[in-house]
Protein backbone atom coordinates (compact mmCIF):
# COMPACT_ATOMS: atom_id res chain seq x y z
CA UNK A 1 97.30 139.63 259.09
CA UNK A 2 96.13 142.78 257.16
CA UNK A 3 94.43 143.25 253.92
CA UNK A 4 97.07 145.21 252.57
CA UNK A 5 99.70 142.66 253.54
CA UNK A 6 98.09 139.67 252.39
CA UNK A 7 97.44 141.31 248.97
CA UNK A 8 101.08 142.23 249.10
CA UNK A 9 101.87 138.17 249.35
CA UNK A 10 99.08 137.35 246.37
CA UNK A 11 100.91 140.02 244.04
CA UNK A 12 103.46 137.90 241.72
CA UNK A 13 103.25 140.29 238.75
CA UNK A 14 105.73 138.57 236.71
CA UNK A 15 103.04 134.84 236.56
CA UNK A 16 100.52 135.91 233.95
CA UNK A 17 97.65 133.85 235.90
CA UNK A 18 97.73 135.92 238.53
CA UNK A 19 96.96 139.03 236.24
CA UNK A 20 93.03 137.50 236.07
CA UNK A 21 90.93 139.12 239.54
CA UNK A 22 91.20 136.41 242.35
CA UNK A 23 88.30 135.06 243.91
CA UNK A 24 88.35 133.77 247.86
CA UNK A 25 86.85 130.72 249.43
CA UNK A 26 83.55 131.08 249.83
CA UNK A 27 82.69 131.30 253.59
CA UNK A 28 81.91 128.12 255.44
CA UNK A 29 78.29 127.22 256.47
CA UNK A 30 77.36 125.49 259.69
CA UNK A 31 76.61 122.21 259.45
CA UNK A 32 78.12 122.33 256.22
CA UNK A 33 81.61 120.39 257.07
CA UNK A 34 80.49 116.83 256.13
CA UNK A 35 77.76 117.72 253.82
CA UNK A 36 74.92 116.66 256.01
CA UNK A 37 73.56 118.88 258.88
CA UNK A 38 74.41 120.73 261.71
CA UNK A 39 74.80 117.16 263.59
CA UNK A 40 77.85 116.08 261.67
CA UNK A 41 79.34 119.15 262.73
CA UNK A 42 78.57 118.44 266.66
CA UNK A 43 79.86 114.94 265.63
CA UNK A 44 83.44 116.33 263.59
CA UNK A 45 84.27 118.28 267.26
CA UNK A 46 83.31 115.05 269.70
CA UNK A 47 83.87 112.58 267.75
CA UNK A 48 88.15 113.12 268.00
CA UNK A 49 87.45 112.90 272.09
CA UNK A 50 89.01 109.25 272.21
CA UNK A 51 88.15 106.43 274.86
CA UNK A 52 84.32 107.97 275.20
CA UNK A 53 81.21 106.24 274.45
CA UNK A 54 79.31 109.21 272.25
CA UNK A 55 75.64 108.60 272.64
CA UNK A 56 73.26 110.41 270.33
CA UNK A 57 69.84 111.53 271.78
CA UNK A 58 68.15 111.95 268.34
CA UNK A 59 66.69 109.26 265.94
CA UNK A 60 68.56 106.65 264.62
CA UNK A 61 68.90 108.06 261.47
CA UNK A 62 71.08 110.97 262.87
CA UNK A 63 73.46 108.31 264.46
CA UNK A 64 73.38 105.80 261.34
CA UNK A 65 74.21 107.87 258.40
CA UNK A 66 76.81 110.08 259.46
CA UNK A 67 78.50 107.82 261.91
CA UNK A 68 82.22 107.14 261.68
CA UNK A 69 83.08 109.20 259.00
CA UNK A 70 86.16 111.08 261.29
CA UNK A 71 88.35 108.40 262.69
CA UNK A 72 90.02 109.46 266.09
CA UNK A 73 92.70 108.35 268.10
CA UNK A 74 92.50 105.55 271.04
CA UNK A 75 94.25 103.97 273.66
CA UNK A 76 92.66 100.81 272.52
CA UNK A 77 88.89 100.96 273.29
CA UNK A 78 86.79 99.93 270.09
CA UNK A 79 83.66 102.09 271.62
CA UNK A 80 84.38 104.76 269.16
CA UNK A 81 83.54 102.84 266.40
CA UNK A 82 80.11 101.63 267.98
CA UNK A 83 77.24 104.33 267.14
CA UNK A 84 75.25 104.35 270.06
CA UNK A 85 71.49 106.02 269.53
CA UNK A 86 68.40 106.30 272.19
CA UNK A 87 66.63 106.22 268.95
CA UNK A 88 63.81 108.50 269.36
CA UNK A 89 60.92 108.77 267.16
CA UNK A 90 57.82 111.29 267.20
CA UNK A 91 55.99 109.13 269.65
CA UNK A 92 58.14 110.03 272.31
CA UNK A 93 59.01 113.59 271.44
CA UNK A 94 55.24 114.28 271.48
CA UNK A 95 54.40 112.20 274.40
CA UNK A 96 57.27 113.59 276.58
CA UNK A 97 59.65 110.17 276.99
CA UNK A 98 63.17 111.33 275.29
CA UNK A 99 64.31 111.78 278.95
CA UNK A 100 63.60 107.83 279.72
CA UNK A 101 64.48 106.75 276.61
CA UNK A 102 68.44 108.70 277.48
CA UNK A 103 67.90 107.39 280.59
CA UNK A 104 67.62 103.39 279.69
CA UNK A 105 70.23 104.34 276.73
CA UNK A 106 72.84 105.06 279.14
């Protein structure tokens, strides 16, 4: 749609609250869906993909407090309410072990 046509649809001159200037949405921010971080936006697309088991590669943290909070729907497996975390801390960032800890995770 055009500017000019959805101004068109906004102008009801005959309501007197729509005499006062209109002001939009304000433009959405990345990560900002759940009010967390960019993660619960990766987790708002996947976590609707039903009869998965979503694994997290990131510290438990990431998994734990955002977890669950879009529902989705199933054919009857319960693994999309299990959080499932390699749980990675510092320690194995810095000494080079996320890829075993995904590894034994999955």
């Amino acid at each position: 749609m055009k500017q000019k046509d959805i101004a068109a649809l906004l102008d009801e001159p005959a309501c007197a609250h729509n005499k006062k200037a209109k002001s939009g949405c304000a433009k959405p921010k990345p990560g900002a869906t759940a009010g967390g971080c960019a993660f619960d936006g990766a987790q708002i697309a996947l976590l609707p993909v039903a009869d998965v088991a979503h694994i997290v590669h990131g510290s438990i943290a990431c998994a734990g407090s955002s977890w669950d909070n879009r529902g989705t729907r199933s054919s009857g497996s319960r693994l999309f309410r299990i959080g499932m975390t390699t749980d990675l801390t510092e320690q194995d960032v810095i000494m080079g072990r996320g890829e075993k800890r995904l590894f034994h995770s999955i």
